[in-house]
N, C-alpha and C. Protein backbone atom coordinates (compact mmCIF):
# COMPACT_ATOMS: atom_id res chain seq x y z
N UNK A 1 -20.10 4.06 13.13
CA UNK A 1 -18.72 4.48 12.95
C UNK A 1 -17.98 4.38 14.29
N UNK A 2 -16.96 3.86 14.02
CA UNK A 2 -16.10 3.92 15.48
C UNK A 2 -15.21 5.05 16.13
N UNK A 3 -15.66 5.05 17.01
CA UNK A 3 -15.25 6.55 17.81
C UNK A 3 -14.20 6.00 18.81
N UNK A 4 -12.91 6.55 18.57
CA UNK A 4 -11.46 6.19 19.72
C UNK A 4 -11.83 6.81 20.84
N UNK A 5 -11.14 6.21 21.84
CA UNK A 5 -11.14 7.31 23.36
C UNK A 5 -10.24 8.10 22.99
N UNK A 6 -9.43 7.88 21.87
CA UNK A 6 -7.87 8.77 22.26
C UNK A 6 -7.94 9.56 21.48
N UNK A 7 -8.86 9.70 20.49
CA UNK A 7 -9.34 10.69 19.08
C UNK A 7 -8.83 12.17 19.60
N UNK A 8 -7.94 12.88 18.81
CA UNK A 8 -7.40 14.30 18.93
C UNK A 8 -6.90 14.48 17.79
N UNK A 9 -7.08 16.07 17.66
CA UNK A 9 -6.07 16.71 16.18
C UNK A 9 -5.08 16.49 16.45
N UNK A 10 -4.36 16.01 16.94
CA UNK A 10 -3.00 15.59 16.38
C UNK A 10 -2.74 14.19 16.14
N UNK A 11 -3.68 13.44 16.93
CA UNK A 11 -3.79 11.87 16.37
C UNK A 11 -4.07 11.84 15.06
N UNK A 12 -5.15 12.80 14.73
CA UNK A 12 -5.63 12.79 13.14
C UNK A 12 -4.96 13.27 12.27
N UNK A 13 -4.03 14.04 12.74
CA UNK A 13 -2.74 14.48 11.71
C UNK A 13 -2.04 13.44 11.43
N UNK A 14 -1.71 12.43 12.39
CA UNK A 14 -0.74 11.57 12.66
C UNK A 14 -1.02 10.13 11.15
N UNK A 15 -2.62 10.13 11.67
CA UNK A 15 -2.81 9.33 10.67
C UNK A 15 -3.49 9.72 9.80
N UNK A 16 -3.72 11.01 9.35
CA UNK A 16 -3.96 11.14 8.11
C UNK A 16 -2.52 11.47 7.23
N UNK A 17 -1.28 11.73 7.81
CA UNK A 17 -0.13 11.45 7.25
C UNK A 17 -0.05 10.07 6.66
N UNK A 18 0.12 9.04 7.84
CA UNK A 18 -0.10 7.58 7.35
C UNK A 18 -0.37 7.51 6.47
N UNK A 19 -1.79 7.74 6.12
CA UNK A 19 -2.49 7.32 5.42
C UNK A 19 -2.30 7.95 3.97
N UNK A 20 -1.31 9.02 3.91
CA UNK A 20 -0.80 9.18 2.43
C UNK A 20 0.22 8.73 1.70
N UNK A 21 0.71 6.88 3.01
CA UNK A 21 2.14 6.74 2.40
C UNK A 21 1.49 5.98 1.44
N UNK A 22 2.42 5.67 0.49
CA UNK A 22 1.75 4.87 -1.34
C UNK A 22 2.88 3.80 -1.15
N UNK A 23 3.98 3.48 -0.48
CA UNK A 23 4.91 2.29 -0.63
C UNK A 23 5.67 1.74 0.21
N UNK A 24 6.37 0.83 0.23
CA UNK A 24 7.19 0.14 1.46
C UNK A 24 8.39 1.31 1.70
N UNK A 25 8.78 1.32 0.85
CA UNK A 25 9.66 2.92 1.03
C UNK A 25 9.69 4.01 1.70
N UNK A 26 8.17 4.20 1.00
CA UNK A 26 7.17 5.50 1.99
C UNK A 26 7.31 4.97 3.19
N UNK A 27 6.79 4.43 3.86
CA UNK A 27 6.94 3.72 5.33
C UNK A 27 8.44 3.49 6.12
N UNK A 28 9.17 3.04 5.25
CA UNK A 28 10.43 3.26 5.76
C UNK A 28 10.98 4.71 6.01
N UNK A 29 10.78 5.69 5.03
CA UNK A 29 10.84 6.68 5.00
C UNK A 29 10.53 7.62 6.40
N UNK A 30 9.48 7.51 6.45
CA UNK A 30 8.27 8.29 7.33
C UNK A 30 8.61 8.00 8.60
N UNK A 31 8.67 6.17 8.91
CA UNK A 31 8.52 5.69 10.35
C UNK A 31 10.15 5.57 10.73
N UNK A 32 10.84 5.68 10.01
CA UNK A 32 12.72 6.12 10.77
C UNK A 32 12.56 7.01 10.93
N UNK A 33 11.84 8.56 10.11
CA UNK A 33 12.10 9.80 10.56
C UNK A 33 11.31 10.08 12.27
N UNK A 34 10.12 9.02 12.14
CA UNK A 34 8.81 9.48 12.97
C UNK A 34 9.72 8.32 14.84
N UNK A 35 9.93 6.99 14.39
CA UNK A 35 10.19 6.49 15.55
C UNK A 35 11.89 6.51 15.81
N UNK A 36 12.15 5.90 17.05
CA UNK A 36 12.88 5.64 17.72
C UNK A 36 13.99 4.13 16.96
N UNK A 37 14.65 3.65 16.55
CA UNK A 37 14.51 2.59 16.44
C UNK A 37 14.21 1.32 17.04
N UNK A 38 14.23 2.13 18.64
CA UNK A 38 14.04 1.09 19.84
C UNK A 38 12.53 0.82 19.31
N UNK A 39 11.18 1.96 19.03
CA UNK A 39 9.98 1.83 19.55
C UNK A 39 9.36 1.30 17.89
N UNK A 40 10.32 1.37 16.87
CA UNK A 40 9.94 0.88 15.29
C UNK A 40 10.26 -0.66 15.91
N UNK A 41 11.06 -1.15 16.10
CA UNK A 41 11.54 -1.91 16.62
C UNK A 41 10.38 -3.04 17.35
N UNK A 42 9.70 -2.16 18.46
CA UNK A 42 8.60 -2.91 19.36
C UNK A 42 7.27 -2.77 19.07
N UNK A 43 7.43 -1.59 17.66
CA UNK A 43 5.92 -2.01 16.81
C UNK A 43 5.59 -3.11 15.99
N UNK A 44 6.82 -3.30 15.25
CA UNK A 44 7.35 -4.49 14.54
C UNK A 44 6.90 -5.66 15.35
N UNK A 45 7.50 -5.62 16.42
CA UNK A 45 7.17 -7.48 17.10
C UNK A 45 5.52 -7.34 17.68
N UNK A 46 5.37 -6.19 17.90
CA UNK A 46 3.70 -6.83 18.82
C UNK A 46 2.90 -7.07 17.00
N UNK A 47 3.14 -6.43 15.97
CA UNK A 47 2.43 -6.76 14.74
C UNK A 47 2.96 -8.81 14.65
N UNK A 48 4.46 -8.75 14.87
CA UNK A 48 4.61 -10.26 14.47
C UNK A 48 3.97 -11.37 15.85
N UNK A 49 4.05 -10.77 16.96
CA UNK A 49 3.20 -11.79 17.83
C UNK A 49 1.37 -12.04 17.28
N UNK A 50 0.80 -10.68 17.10
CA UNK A 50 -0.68 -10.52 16.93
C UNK A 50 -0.28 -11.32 15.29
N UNK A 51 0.41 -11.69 14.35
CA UNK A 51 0.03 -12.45 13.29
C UNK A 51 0.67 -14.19 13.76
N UNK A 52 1.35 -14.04 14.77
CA UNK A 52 1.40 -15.81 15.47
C UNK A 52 0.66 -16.17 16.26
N UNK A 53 0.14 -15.28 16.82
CA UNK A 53 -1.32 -15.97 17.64
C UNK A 53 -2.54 -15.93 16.81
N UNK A 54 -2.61 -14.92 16.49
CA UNK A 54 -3.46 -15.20 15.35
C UNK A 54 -3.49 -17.39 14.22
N UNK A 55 -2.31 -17.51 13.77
CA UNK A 55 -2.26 -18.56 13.52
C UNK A 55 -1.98 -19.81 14.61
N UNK A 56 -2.31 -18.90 15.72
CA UNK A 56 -2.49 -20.76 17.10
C UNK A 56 -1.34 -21.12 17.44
N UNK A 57 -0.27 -19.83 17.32
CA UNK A 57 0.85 -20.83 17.85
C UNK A 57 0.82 -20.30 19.51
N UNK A 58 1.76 -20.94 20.29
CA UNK A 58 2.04 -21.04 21.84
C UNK A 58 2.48 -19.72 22.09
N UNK A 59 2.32 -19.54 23.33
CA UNK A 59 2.98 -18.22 23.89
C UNK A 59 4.34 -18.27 24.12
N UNK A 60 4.64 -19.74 24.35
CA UNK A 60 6.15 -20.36 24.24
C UNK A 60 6.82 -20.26 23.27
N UNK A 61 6.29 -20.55 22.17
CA UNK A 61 6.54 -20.43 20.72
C UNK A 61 6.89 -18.91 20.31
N UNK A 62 6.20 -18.30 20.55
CA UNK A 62 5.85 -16.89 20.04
C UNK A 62 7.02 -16.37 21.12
N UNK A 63 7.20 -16.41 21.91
CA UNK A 63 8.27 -15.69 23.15
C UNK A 63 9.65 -16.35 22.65
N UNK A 64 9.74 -17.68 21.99
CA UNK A 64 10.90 -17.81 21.55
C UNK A 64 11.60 -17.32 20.61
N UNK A 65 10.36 -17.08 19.27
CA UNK A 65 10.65 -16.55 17.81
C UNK A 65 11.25 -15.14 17.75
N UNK A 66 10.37 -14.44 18.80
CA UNK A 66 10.13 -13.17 18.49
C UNK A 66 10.91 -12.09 19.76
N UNK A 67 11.32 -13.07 20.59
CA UNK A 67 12.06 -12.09 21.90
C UNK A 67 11.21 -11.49 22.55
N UNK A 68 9.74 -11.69 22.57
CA UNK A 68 8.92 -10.71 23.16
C UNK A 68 8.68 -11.08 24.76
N UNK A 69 8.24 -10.54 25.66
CA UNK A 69 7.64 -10.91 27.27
C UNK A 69 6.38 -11.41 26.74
N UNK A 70 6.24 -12.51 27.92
CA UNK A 70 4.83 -12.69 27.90
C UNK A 70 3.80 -12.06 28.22
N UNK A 71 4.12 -11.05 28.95
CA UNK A 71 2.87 -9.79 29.65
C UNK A 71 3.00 -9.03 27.82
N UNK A 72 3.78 -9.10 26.85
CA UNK A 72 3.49 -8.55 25.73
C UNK A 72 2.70 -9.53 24.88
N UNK A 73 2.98 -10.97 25.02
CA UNK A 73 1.91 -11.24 24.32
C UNK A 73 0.66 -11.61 24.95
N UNK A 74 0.13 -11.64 26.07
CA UNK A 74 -0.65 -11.28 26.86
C UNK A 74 -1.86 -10.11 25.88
N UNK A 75 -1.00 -9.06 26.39
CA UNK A 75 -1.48 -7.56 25.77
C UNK A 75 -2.35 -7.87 24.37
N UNK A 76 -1.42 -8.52 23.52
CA UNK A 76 -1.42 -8.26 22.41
C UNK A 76 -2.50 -9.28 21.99
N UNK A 77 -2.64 -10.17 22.85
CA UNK A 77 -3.74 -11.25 23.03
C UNK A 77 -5.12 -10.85 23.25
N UNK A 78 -5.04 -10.16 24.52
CA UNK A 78 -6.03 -9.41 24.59
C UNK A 78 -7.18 -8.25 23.75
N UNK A 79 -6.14 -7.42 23.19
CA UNK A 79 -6.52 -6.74 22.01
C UNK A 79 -7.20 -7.21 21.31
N UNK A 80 -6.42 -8.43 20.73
CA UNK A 80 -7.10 -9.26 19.47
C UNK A 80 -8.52 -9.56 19.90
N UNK A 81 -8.91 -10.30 21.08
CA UNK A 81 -9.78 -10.78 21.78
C UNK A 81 -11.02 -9.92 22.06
N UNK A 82 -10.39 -8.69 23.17
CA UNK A 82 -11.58 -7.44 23.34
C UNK A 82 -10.29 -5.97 22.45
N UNK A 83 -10.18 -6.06 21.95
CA UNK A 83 -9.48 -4.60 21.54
C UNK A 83 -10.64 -4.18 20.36
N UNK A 84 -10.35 -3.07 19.90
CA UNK A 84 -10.82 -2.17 18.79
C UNK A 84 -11.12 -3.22 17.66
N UNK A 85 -10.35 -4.45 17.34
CA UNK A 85 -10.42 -4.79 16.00
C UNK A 85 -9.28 -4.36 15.12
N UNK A 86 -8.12 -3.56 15.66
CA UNK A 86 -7.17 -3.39 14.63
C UNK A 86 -6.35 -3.96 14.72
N UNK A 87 -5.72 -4.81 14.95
CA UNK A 87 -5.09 -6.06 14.77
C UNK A 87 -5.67 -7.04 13.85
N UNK A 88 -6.98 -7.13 14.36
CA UNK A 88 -8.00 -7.98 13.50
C UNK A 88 -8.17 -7.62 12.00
N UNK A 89 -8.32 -6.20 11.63
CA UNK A 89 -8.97 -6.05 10.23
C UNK A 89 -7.45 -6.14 9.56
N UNK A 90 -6.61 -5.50 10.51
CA UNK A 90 -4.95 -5.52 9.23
C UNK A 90 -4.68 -6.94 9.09
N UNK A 91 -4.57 -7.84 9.93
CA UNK A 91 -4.56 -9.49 9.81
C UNK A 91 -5.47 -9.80 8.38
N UNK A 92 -6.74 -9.70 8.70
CA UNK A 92 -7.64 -10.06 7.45
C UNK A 92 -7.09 -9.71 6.02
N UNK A 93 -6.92 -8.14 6.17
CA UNK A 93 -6.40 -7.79 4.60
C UNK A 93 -5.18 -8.99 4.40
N UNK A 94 -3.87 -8.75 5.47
CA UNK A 94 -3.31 -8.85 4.80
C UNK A 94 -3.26 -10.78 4.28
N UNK A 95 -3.92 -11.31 4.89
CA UNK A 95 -3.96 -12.75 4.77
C UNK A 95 -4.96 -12.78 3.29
N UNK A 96 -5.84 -11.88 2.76
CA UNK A 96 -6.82 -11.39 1.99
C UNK A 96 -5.78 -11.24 0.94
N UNK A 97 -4.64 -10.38 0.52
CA UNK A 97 -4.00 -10.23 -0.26
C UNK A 97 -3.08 -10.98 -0.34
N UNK A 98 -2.81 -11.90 0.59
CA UNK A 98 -1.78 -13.41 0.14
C UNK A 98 -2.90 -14.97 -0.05
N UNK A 99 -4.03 -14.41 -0.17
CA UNK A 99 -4.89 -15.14 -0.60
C UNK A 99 -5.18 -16.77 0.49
N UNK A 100 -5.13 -15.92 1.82
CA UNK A 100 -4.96 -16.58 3.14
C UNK A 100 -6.40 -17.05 3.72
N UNK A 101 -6.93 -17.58 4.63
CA UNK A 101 -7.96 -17.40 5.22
C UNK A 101 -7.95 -17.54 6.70
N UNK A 102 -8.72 -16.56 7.68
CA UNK A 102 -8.83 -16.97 8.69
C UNK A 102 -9.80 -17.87 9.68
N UNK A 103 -9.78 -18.28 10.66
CA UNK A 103 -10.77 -18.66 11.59
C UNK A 103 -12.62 -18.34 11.08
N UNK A 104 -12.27 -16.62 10.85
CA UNK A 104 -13.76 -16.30 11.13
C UNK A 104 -14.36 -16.54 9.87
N UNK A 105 -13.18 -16.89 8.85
CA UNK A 105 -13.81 -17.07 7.51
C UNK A 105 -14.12 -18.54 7.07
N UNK A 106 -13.23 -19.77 7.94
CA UNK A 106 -13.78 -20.60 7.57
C UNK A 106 -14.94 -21.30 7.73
């Protein structure tokens, strides 16, 4: 089982809230009340860089689409690479439920 460095009761509140939203709604709901729009905003793009690198595109590419720095997709590179895997397993589902495949599957 995987154990966070950052694991605390209030992280686990945090996402065991999450984890009771049921719809796109719910999420809209929750994450306007919960973020910033600046920081909903910059969760949004490191999810859309980690699903364009994920599919091989350029850092050029990806910095053009998405407005992001390259020290962000850097980061977000990295993760994918040595991080936890959560970038990785939400990628899978969701390419899994658009009936997608990745790298590790072909």
């Amino acid at each position: 089982m995987y154990q966070s460095k950052l694991e605390n009761q209030e992280i686990n509140h945090l996402f065991e809230a999450i984890l009771t939203l049921e719809t796109q709604e719910d999420c809209y709901r929750f994450f306007e009340d919960l973020c910033t729009i600046h920081e909903l905003q910059s969760l949004a793009q490191r999810m859309e860089v980690a699903r364009q690198l994920d599919e091989k595109k350029t850092y050029s590419h990806i910095a053009e689409d998405t407005g992001a720095s390259t020290a962000t997709i850097s980061r977000v590179s990295r993760c994918l690479i040595y991080g936890a895997d959560g970038y990785r397993r939400v990628l899978d589902r969701i390419n899994e439920k658009h009936g997608e495949t990745t790298d590790k599957e072909e």
